[in-house]
C-alpha atoms as a PDB file:
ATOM      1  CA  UNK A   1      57.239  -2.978 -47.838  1.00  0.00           C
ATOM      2  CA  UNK A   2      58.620  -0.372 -45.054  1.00  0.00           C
ATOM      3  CA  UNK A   3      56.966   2.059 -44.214  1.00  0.00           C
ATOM      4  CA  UNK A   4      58.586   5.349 -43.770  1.00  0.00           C
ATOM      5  CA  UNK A   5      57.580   8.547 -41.731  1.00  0.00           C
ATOM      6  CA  UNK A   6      56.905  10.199 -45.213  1.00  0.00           C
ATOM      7  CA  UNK A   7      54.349   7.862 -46.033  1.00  0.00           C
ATOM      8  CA  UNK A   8      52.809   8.546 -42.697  1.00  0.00           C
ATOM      9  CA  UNK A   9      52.608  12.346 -42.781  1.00  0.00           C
ATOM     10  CA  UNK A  10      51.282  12.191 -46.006  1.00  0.00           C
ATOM     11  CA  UNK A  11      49.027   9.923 -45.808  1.00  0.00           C
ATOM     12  CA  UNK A  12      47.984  11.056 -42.933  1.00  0.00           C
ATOM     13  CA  UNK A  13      49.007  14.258 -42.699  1.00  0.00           C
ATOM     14  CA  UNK A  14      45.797  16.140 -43.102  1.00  0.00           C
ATOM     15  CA  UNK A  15      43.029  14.034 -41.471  1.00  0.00           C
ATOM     16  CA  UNK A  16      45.452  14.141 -38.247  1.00  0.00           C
ATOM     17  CA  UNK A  17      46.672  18.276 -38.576  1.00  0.00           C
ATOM     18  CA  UNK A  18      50.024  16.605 -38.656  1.00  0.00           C
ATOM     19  CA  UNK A  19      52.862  19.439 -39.307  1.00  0.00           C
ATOM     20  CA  UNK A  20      56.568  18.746 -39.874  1.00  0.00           C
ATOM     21  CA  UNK A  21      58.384  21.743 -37.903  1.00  0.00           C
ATOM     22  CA  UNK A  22      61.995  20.309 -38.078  1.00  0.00           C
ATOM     23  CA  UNK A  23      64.056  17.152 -39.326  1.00  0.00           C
ATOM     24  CA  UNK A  24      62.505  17.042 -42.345  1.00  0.00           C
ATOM     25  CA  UNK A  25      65.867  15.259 -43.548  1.00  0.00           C
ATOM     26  CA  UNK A  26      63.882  12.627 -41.534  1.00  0.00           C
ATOM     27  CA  UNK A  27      61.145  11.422 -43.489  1.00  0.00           C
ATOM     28  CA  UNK A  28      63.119   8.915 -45.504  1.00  0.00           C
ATOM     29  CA  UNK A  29      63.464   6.537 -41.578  1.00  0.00           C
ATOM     30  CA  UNK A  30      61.240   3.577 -41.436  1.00  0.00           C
ATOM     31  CA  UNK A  31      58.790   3.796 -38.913  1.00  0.00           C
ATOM     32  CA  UNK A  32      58.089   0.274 -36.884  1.00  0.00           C
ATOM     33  CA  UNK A  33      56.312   1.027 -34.424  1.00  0.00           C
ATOM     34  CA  UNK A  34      53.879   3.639 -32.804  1.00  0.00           C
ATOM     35  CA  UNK A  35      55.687   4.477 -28.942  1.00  0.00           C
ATOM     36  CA  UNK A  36      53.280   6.734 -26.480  1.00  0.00           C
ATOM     37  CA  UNK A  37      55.499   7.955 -23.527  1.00  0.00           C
ATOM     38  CA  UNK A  38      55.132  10.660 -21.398  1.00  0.00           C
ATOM     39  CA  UNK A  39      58.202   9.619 -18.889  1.00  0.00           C
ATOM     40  CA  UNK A  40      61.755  10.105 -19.899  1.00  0.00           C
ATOM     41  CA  UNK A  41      63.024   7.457 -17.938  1.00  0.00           C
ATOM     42  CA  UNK A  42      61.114   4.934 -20.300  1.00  0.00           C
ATOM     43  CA  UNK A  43      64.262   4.899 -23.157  1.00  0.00           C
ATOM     44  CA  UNK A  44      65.015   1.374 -22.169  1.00  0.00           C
ATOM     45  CA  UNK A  45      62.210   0.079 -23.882  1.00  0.00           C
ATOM     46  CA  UNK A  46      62.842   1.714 -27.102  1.00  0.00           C
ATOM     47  CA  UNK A  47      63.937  -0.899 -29.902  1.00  0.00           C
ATOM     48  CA  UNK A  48      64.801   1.628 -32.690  1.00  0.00           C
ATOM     49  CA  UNK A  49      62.327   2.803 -35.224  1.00  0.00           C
ATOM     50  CA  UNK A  50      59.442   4.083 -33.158  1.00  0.00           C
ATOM     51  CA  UNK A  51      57.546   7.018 -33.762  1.00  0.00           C
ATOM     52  CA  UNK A  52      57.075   8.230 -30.330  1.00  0.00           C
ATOM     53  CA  UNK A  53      53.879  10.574 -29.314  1.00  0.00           C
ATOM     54  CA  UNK A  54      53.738  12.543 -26.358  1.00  0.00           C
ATOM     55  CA  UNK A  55      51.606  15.387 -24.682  1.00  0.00           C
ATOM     56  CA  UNK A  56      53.791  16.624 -22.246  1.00  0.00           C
ATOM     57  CA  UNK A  57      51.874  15.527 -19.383  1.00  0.00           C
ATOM     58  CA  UNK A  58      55.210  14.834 -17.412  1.00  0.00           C
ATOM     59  CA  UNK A  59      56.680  18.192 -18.053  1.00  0.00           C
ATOM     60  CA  UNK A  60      58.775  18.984 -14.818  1.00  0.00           C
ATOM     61  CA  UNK A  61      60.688  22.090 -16.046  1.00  0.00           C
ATOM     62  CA  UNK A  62      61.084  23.941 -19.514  1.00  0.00           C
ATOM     63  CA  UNK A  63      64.355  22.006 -20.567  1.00  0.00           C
ATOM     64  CA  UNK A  64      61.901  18.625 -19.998  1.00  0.00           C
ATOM     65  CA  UNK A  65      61.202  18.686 -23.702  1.00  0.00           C
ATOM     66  CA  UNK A  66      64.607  19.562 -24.990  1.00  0.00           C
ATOM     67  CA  UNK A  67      65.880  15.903 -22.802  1.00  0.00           C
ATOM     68  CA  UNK A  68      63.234  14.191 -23.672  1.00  0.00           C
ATOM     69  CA  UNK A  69      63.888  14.779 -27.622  1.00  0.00           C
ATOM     70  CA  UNK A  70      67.514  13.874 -26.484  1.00  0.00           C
ATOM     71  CA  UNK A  71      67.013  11.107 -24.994  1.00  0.00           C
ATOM     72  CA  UNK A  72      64.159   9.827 -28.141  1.00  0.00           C
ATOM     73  CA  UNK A  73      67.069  10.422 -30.438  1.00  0.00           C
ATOM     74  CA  UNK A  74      70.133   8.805 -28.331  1.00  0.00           C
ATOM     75  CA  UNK A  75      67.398   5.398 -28.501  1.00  0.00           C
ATOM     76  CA  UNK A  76      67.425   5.451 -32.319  1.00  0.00           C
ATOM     77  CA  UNK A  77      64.033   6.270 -32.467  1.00  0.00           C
ATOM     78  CA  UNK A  78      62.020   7.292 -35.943  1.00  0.00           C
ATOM     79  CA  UNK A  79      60.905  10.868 -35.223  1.00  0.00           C
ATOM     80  CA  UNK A  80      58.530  12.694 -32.614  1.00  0.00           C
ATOM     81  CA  UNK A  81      54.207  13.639 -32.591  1.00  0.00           C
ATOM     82  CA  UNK A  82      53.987  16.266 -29.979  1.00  0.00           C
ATOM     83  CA  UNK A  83      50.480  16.600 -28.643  1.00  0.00           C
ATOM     84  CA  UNK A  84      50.543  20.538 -28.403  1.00  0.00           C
ATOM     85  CA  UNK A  85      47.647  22.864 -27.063  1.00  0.00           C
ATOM     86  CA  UNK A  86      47.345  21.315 -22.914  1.00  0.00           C
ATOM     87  CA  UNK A  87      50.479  20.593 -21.486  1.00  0.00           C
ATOM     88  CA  UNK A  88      52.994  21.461 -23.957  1.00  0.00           C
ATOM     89  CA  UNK A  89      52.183  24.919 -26.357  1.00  0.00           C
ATOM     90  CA  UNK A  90      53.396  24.962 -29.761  1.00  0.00           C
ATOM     91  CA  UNK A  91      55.596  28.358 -28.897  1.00  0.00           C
ATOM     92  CA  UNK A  92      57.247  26.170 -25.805  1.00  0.00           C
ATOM     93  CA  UNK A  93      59.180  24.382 -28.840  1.00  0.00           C
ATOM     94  CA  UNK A  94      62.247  26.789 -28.912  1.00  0.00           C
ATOM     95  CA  UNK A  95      65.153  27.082 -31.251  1.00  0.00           C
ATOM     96  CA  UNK A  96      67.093  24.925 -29.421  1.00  0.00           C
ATOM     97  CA  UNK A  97      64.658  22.204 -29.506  1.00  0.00           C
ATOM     98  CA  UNK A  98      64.536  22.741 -33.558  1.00  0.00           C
ATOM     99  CA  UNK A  99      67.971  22.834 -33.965  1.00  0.00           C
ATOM    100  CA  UNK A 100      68.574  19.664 -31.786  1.00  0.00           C
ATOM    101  CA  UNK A 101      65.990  17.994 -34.350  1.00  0.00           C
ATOM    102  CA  UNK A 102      67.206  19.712 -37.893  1.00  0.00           C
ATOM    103  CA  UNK A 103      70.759  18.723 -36.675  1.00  0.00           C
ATOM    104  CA  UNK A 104      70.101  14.714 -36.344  1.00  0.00           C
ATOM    105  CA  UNK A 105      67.190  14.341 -38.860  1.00  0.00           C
ATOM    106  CA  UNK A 106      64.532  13.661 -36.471  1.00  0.00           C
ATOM    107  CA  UNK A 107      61.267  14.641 -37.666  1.00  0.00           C
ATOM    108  CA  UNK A 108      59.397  16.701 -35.101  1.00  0.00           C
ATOM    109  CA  UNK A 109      55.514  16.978 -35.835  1.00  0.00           C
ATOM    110  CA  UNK A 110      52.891  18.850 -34.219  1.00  0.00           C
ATOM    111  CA  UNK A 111      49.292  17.622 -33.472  1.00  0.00           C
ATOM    112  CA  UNK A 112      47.095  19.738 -31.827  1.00  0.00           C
ATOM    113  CA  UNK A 113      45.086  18.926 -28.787  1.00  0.00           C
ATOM    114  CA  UNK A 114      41.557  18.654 -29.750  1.00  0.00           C
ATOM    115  CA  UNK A 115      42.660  15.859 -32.511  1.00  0.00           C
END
């Protein structure tokens, strides 16, 4: 049985504060595999399918997110778990970054910090 980023975020959804803010068009992808990267530079050791996490913690600049999204989707990975409330705050995640995401499907979820 696959298992697919819908049966994640529900199942999981609560106990984790998960929230789907874009690419809900998403949540039919299989996940395979749980990816925690904080360096964009990294893509060439995505296989497809991840579900990458990430605080921020390498932040360099405000269009660091924006490329880093890019560069999760251009590696066929699953969808996105931003770590907000430290390094990256949940109103840093601009239009641009939601569009990017709605546009290609890719699930964007927020967790906050203290979980």
């Amino acid at each position: 049985m696959s298992l697919t980023l819908d049966t994640i975020y529900h199942s999981t959804g609560n106990k984790y504060h998960l929230k789907l803010i874009a690419g809900k068009g998403g949540l039919g992808k299989i996940m395979n595999w749980v990816y925690i990267s904080e360096d964009i530079s990294n893509g060439s050791f995505l296989r497809g399918g991840e579900l990458v996490i990430t605080t921020g913690v390498s932040a360099s600049s405000k269009e660091w997110l924006h490329d880093f999204i890019k560069t999760m989707i251009s590696h066929n990975t699953s969808g996105i778990i931003i770590n907000t409330g430290k390094y990256i705050q949940t109103e840093d995640i601009g239009e641009d970054i939601l569009t990017l995401c709605n546009t290609n499907d890719f699930c964007l979820f927020t967790m906050p910090w203290n979980i």
